[in-house]
C-alpha atoms as a PDB file:
ATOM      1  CA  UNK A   1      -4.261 -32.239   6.907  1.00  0.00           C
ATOM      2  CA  UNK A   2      -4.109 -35.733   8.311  1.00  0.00           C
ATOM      3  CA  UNK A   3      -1.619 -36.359   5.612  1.00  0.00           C
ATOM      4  CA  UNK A   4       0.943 -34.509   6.372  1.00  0.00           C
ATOM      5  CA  UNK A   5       0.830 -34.795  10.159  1.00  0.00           C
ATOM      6  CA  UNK A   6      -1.443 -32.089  10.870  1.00  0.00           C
ATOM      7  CA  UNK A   7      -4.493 -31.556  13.095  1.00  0.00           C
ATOM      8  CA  UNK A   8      -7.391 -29.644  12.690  1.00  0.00           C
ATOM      9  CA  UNK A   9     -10.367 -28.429  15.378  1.00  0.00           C
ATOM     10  CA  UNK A  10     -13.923 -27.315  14.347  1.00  0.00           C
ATOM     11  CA  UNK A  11     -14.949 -24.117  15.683  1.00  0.00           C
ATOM     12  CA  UNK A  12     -18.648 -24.355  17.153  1.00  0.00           C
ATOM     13  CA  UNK A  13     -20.586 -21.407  17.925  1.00  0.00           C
ATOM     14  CA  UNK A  14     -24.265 -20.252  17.963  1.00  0.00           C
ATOM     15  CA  UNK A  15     -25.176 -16.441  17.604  1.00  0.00           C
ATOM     16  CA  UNK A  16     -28.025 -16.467  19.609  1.00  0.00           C
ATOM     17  CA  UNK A  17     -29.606 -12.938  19.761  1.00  0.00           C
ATOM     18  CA  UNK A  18     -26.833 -12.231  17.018  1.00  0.00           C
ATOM     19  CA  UNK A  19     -28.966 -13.905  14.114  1.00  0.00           C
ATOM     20  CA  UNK A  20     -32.282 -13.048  12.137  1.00  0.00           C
ATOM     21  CA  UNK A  21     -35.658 -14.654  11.512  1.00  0.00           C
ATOM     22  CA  UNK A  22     -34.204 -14.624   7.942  1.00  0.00           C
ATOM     23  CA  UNK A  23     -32.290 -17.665   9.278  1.00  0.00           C
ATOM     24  CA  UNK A  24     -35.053 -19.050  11.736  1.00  0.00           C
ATOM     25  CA  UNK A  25     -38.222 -19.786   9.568  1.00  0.00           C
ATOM     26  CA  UNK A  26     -39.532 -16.159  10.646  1.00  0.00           C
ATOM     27  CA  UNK A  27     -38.678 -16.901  14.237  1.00  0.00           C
ATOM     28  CA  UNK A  28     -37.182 -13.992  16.765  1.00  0.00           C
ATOM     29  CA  UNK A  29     -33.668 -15.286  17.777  1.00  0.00           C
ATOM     30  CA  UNK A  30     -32.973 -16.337  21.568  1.00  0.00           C
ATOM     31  CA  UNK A  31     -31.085 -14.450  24.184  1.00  0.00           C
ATOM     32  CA  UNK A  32     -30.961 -14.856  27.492  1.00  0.00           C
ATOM     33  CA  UNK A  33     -33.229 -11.827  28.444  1.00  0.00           C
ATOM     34  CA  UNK A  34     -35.496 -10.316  25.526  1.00  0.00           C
ATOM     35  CA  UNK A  35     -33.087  -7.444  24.979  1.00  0.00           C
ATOM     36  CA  UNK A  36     -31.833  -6.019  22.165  1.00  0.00           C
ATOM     37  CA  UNK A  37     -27.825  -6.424  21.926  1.00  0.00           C
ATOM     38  CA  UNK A  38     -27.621  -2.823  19.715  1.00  0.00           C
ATOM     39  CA  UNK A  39     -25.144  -5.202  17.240  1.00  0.00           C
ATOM     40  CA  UNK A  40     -25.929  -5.883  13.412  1.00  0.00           C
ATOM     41  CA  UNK A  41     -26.555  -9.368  11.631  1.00  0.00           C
ATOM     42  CA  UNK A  42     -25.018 -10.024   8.292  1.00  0.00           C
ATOM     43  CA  UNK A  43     -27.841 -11.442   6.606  1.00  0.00           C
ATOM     44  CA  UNK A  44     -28.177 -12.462   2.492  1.00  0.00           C
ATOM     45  CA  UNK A  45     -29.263  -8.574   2.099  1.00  0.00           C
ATOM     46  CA  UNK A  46     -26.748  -6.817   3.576  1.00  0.00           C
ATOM     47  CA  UNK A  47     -26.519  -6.057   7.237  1.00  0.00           C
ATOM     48  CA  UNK A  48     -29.311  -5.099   9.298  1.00  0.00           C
ATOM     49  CA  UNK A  49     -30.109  -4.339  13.417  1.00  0.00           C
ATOM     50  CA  UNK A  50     -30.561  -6.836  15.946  1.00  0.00           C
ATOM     51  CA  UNK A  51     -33.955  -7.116  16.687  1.00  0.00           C
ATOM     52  CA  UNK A  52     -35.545  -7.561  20.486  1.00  0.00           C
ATOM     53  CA  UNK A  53     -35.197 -11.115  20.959  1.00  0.00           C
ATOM     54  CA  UNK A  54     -37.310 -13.784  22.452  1.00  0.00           C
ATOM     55  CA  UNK A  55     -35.745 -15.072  26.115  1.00  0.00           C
ATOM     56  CA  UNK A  56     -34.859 -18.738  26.242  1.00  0.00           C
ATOM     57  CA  UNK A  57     -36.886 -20.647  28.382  1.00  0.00           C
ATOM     58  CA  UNK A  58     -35.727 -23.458  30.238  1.00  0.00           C
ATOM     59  CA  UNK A  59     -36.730 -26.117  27.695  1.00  0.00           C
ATOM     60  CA  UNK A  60     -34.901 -24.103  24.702  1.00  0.00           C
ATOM     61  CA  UNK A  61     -32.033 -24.288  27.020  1.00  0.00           C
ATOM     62  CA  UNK A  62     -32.030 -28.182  27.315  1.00  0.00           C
ATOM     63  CA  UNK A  63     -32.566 -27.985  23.636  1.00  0.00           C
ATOM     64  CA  UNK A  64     -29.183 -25.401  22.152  1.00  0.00           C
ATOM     65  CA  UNK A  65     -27.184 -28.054  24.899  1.00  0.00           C
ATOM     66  CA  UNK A  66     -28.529 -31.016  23.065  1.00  0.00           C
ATOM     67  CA  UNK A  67     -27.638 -29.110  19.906  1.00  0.00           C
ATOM     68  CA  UNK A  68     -23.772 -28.499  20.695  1.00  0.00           C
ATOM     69  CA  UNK A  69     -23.809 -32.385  21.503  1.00  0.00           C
ATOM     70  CA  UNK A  70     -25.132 -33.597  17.946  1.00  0.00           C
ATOM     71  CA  UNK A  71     -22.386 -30.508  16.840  1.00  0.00           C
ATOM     72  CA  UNK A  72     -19.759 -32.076  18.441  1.00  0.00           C
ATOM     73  CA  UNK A  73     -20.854 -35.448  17.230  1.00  0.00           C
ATOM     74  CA  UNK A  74     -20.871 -34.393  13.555  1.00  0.00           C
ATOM     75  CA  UNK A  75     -17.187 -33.028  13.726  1.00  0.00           C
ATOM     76  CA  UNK A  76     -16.277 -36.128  15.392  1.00  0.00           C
ATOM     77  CA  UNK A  77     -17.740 -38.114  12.551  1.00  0.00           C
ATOM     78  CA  UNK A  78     -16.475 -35.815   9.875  1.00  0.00           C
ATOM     79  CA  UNK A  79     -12.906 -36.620  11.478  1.00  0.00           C
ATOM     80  CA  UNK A  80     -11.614 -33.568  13.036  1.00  0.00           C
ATOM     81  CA  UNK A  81      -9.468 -34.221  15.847  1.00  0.00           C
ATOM     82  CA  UNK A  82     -10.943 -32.188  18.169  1.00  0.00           C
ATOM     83  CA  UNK A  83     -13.486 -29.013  18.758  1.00  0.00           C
ATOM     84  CA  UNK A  84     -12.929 -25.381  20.486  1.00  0.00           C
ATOM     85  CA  UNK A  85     -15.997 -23.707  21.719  1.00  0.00           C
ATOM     86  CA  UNK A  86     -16.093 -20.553  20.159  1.00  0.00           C
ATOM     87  CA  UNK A  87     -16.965 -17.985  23.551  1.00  0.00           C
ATOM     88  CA  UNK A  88     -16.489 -14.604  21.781  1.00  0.00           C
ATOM     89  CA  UNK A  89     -17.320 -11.307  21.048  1.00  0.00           C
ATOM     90  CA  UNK A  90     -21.239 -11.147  21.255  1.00  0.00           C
ATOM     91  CA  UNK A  91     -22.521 -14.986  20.727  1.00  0.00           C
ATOM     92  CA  UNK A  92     -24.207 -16.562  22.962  1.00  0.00           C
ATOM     93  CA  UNK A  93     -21.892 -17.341  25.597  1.00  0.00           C
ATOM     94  CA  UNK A  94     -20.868 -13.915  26.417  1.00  0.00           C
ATOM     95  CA  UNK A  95     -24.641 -12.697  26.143  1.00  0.00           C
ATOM     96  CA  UNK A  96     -25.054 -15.505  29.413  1.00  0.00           C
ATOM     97  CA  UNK A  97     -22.034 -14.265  30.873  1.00  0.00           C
ATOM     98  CA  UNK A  98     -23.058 -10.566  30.652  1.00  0.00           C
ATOM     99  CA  UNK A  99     -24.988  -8.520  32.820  1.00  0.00           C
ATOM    100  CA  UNK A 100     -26.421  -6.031  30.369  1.00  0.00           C
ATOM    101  CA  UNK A 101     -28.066  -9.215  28.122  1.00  0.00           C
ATOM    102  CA  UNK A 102     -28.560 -12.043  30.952  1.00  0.00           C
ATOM    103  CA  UNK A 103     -31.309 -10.350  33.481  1.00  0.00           C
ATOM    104  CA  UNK A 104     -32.604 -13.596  34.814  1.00  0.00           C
ATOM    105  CA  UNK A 105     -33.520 -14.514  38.140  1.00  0.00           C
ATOM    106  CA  UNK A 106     -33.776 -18.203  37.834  1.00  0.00           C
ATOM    107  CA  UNK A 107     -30.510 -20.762  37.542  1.00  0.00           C
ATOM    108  CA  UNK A 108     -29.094 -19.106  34.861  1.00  0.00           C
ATOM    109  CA  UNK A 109     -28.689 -15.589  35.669  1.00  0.00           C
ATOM    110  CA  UNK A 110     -28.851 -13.531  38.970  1.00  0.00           C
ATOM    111  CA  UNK A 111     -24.998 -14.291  40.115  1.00  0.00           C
ATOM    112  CA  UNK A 112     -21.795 -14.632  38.124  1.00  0.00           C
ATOM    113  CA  UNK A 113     -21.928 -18.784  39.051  1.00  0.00           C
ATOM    114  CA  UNK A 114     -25.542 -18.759  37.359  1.00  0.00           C
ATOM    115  CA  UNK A 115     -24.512 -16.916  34.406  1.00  0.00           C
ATOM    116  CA  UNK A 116     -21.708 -19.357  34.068  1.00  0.00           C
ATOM    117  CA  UNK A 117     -24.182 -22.118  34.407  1.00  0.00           C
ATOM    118  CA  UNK A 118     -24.661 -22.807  30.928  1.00  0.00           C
ATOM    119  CA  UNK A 119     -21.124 -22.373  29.374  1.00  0.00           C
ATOM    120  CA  UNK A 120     -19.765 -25.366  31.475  1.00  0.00           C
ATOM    121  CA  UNK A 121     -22.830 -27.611  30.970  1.00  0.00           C
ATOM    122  CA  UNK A 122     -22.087 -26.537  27.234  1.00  0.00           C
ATOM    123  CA  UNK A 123     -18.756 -27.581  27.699  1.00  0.00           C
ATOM    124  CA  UNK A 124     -19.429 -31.166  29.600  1.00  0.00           C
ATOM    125  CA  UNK A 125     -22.150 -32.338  26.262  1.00  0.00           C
ATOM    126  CA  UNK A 126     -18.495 -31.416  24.460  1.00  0.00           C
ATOM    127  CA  UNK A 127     -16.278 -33.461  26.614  1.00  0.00           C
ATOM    128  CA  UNK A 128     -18.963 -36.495  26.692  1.00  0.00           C
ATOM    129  CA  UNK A 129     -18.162 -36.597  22.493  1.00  0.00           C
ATOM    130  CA  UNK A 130     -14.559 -35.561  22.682  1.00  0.00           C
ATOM    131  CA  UNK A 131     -11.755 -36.448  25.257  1.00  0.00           C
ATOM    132  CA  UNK A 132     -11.269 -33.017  27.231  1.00  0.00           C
ATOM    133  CA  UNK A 133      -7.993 -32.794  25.910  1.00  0.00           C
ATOM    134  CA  UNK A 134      -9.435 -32.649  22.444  1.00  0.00           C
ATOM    135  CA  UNK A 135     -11.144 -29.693  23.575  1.00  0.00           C
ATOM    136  CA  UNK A 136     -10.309 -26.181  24.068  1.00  0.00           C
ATOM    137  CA  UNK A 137     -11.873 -22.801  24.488  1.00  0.00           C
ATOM    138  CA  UNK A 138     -11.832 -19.472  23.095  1.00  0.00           C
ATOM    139  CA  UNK A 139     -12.401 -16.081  24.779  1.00  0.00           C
ATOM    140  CA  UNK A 140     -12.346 -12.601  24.336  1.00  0.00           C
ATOM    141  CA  UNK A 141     -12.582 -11.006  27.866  1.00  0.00           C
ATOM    142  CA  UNK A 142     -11.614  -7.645  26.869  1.00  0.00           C
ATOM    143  CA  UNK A 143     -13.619  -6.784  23.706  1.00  0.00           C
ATOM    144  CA  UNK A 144     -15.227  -3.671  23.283  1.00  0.00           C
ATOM    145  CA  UNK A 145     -17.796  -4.037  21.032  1.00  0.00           C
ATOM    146  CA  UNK A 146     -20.195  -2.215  19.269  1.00  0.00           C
ATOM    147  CA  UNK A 147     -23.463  -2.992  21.199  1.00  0.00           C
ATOM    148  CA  UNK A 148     -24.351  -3.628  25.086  1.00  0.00           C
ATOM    149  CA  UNK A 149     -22.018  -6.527  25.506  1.00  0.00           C
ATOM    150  CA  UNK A 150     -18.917  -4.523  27.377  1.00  0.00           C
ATOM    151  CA  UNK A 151     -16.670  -5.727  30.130  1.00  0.00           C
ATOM    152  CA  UNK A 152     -18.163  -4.474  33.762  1.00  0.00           C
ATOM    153  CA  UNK A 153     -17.262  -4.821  36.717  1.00  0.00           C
ATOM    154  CA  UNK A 154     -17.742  -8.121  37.032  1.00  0.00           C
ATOM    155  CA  UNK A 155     -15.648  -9.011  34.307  1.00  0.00           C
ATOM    156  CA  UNK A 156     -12.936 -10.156  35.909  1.00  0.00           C
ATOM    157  CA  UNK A 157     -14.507 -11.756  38.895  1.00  0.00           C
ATOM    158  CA  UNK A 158     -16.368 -13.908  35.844  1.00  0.00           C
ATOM    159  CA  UNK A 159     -13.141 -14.947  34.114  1.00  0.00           C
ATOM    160  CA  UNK A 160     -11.551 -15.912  37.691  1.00  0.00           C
ATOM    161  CA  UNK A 161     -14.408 -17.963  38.353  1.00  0.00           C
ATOM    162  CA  UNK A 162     -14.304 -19.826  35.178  1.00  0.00           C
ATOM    163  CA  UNK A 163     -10.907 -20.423  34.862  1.00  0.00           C
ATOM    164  CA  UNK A 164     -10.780 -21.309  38.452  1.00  0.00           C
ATOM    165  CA  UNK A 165     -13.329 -24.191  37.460  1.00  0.00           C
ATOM    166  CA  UNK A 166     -11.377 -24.732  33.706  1.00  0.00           C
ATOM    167  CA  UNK A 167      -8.539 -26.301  36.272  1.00  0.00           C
ATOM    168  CA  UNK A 168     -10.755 -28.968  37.353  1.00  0.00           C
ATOM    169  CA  UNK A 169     -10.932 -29.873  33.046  1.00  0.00           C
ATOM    170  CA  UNK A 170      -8.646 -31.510  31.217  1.00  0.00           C
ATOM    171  CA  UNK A 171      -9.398 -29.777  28.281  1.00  0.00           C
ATOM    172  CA  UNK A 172      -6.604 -28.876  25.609  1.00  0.00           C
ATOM    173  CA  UNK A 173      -6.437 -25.104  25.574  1.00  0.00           C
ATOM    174  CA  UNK A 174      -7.572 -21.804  26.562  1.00  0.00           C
ATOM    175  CA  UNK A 175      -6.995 -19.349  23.366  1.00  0.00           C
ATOM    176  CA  UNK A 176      -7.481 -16.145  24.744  1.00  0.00           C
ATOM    177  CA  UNK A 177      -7.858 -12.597  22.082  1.00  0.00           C
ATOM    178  CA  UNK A 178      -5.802 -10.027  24.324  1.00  0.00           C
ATOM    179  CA  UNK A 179      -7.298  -6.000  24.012  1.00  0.00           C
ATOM    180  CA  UNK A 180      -6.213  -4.202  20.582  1.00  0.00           C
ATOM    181  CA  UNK A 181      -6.713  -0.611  22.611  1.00  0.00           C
ATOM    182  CA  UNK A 182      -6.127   0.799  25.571  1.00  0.00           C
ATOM    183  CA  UNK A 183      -7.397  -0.687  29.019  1.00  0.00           C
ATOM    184  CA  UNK A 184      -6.744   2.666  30.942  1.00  0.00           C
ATOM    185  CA  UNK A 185     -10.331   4.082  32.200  1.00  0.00           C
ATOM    186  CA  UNK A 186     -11.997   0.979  32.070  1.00  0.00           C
ATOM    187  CA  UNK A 187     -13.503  -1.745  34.532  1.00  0.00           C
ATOM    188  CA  UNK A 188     -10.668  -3.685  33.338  1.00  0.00           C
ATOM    189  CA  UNK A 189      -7.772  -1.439  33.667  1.00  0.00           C
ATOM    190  CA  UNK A 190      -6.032  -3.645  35.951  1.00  0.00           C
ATOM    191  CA  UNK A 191      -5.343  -6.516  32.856  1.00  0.00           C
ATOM    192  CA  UNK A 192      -3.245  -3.005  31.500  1.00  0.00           C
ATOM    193  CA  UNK A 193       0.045  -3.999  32.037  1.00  0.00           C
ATOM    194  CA  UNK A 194      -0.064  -7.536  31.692  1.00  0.00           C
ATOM    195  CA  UNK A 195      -3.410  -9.159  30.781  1.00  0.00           C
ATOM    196  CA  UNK A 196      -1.619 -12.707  29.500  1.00  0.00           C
ATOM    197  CA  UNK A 197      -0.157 -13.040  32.605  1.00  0.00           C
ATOM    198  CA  UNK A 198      -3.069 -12.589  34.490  1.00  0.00           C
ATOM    199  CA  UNK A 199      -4.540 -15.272  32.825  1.00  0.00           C
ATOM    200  CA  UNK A 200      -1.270 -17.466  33.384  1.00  0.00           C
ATOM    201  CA  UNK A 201      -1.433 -16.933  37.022  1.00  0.00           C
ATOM    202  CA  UNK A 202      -5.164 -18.317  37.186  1.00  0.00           C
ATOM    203  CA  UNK A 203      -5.249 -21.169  35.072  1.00  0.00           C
ATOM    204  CA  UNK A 204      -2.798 -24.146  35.009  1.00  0.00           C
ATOM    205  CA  UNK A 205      -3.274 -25.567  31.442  1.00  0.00           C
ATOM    206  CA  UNK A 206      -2.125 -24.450  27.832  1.00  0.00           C
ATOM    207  CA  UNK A 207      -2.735 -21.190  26.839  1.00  0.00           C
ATOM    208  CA  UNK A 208      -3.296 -20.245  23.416  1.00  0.00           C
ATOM    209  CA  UNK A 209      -2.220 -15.741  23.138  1.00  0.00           C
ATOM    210  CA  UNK A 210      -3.933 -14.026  20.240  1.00  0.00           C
ATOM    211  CA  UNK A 211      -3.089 -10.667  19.287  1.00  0.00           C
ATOM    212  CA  UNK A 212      -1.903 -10.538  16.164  1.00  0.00           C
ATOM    213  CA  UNK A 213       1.500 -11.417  17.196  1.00  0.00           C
ATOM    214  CA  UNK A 214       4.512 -11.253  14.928  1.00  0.00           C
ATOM    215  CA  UNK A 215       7.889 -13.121  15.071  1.00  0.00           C
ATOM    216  CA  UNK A 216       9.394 -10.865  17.784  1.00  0.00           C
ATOM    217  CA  UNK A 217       6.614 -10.115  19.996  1.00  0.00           C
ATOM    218  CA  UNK A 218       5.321 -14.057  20.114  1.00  0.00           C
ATOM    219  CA  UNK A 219       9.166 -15.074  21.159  1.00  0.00           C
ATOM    220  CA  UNK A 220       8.474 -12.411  24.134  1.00  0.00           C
ATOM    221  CA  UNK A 221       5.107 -13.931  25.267  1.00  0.00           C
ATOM    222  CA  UNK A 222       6.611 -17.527  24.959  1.00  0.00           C
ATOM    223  CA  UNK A 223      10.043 -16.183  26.180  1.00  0.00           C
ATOM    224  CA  UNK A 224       8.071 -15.178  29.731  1.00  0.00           C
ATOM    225  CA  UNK A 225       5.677 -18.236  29.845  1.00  0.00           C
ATOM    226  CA  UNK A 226       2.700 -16.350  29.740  1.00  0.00           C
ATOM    227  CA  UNK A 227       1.587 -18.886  26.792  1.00  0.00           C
ATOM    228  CA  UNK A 228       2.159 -22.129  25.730  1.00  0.00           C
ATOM    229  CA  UNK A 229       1.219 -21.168  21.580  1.00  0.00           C
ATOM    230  CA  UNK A 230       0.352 -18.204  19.678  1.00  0.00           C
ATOM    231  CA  UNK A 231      -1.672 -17.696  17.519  1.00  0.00           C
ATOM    232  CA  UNK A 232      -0.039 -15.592  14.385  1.00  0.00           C
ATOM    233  CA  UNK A 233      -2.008 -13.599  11.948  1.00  0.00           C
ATOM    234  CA  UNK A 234      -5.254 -13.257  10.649  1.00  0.00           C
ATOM    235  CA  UNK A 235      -6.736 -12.219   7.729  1.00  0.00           C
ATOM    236  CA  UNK A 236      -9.807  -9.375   7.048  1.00  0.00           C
ATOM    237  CA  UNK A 237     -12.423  -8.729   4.910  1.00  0.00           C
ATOM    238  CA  UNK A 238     -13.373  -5.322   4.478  1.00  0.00           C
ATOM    239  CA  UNK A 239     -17.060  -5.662   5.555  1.00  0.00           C
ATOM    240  CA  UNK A 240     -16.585  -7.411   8.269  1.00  0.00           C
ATOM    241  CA  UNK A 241     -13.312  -5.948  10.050  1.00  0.00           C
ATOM    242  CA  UNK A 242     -10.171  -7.896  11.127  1.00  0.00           C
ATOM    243  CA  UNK A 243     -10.392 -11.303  12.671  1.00  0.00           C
ATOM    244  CA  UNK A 244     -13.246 -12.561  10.448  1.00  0.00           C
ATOM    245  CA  UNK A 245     -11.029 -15.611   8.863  1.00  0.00           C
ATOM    246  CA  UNK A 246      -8.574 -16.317  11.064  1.00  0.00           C
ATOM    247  CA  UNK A 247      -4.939 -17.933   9.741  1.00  0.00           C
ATOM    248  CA  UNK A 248      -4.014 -20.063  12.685  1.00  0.00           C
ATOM    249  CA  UNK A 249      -0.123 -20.481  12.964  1.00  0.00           C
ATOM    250  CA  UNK A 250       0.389 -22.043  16.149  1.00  0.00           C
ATOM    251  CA  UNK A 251       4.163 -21.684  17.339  1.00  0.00           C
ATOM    252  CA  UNK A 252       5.646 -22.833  20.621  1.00  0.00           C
END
C-alpha cells in the first residue's frame, strides 16, 4: 500500500454481548445490562443465539478502554496510518448507545450523555495513540437489525448529541451506512428524504456516505456536498449477508 502512495486504516471493534464463551475461556460475554440482544454469533460450529450476558461493571469498563488503547497501539506499530472505530450494527457501541441493551442507572446509562459516556472516552485512548486526524468513525444510525438493537426515539437526539461533540475533534472522518429500506413508519422517518444531509448540517468535518453507491448516484451525493468521499461497493458472502467484506473505493 505504502508503495504505491496509498493509505490504509485498521478497523477496531469489540462484539461485546455479540460473542460466545467459545471465544472467552467459558466466560458469558459483556453488555452493558445482562440482556439478551436476540442476535446470533458465528462461532467455529456454525451460528448459534446470543446468550444472556454478564453486565460490565465499572472495572471491566476501565479494562475494554485500556484494551482499545493497546489496539490502537498495535496498528500503530504494525504501520497503518491511522484507525476508524468500528460503531455499528450491534457491537458494543451501539449496545451503550441503546436503550433496549444499556438499562443502567449509574454514569453510563440513564440519559443519552451517559450512554454516550463510553464511546468518546473510547475515542480519546484512540486519539492519545493516533493524531485525531488519523482517526475516524463509523456508524450505522439507521440499521434495522435482527435483534433488540433498533433506532427509538431517541435515536436521533443520540446522533445530534454526538456529532455535536465530534465538532469539538479533529478526527479524520465520519463514514456513515445510510438505510437500505424504507424510513416511512419509523422513529426515524424524518432522515426519509434526506438522511446525508442531515448529517451534513450537524457535523462540520469529512463525511464518508455508504450505501452502496455507484458512479452516478456518488457524483449526486458529492455533486450536493452532503459528503466529502464515498464509499463504493462491497462485497457478500452468502452466510453472512451483504457488507461483511467491505471493498473501500473512496472517491471525491
Amino acid at each position: 500500500m505504502h508503495e504505491k502512495g496509498g493509505t490504509i486504516f485498521a478497523q477496531l471493534v469489540h462484539s461485546g454481548a455479540v460473542s460466545h464463551p467459545c471465544y472467552l475461556d467459558g466466560e458469558l460475554p459483556l453488555c452493558p445490562s445482562a440482556i439478551n440482544l436476540g442476535e446470533q454469533v458465528d462461532t467455529p460450529d456454525g451460528f448459534a443465539s446470543t446468550l444472556l450476558p454478564q453486565e460490565y461493571s465499572v472495572e471491566a469498563i476501565k479494562k475494554t478502554l485500556a484494551e482499545y488503547r493497546q489496539a490502537a497501539a498495535g496498528a500503530k506499530m504494525a504501520g497503518f496510518d491511522g484507525i476508524e472505530l468500528h460503531a455499528q450494527l450491534f457491537t458494543l457501541i451501539p449496545q451503550f448507545l441503546s436503550a433496549a441493551t444499556n438499562q443502567r442507572s449509574d454514569a453510563y446509562g440513564d440519559s443519552i450523555q451517559n450512554r454516550c459516556r463510553i464511546f468518546f472516552e473510547i475515542l480519546d485512548k484512540l486519539v492519545s495513540i493516533f493524531p485525531g486526524n488519523k482517526v475516524g468513525v463509523e456508524f450505522t444510525p439507521a440499521a434495522f437489525n435482527n435483534g433488540i438493537i433498533q433506532p427509538d426515539e431517541e435515536t436521533i437526539d443520540t446522533f445530534a448529541y454526538i456529532l455535536g461533540k465530534l465538532n469539538d475533534y479533529d478526527i479524520a472522518f465520519v463514514e456513515l451506512v445510510g438505510p437500505r429500506e424504507s424510513l416511512k413508519g419509523t422513529p426515524i422517518a424524518t432522515w426519509e428524504d434526506d438522511f446525508f444531509g442531515w448529517f451534513r448540517s450537524h457535523f462540520k468535518g469529512t463525511i464518508i456516505a455508504n450505501l452502496g453507491f455507484l458512479a452516478e448516484s456518488a457524483d449526486d451525493i458529492i455533486l450536493q456536498k452532503k459528503a466529502v468521499h464515498i464509499s463504493i461497493g462491497w462485497a457478500a458472502t452468502p452466510s453472512r449477508g451483504p457488507n461483511i467484506l467491505r471493498i473501500m473505493a473512496c472517491a471525491h
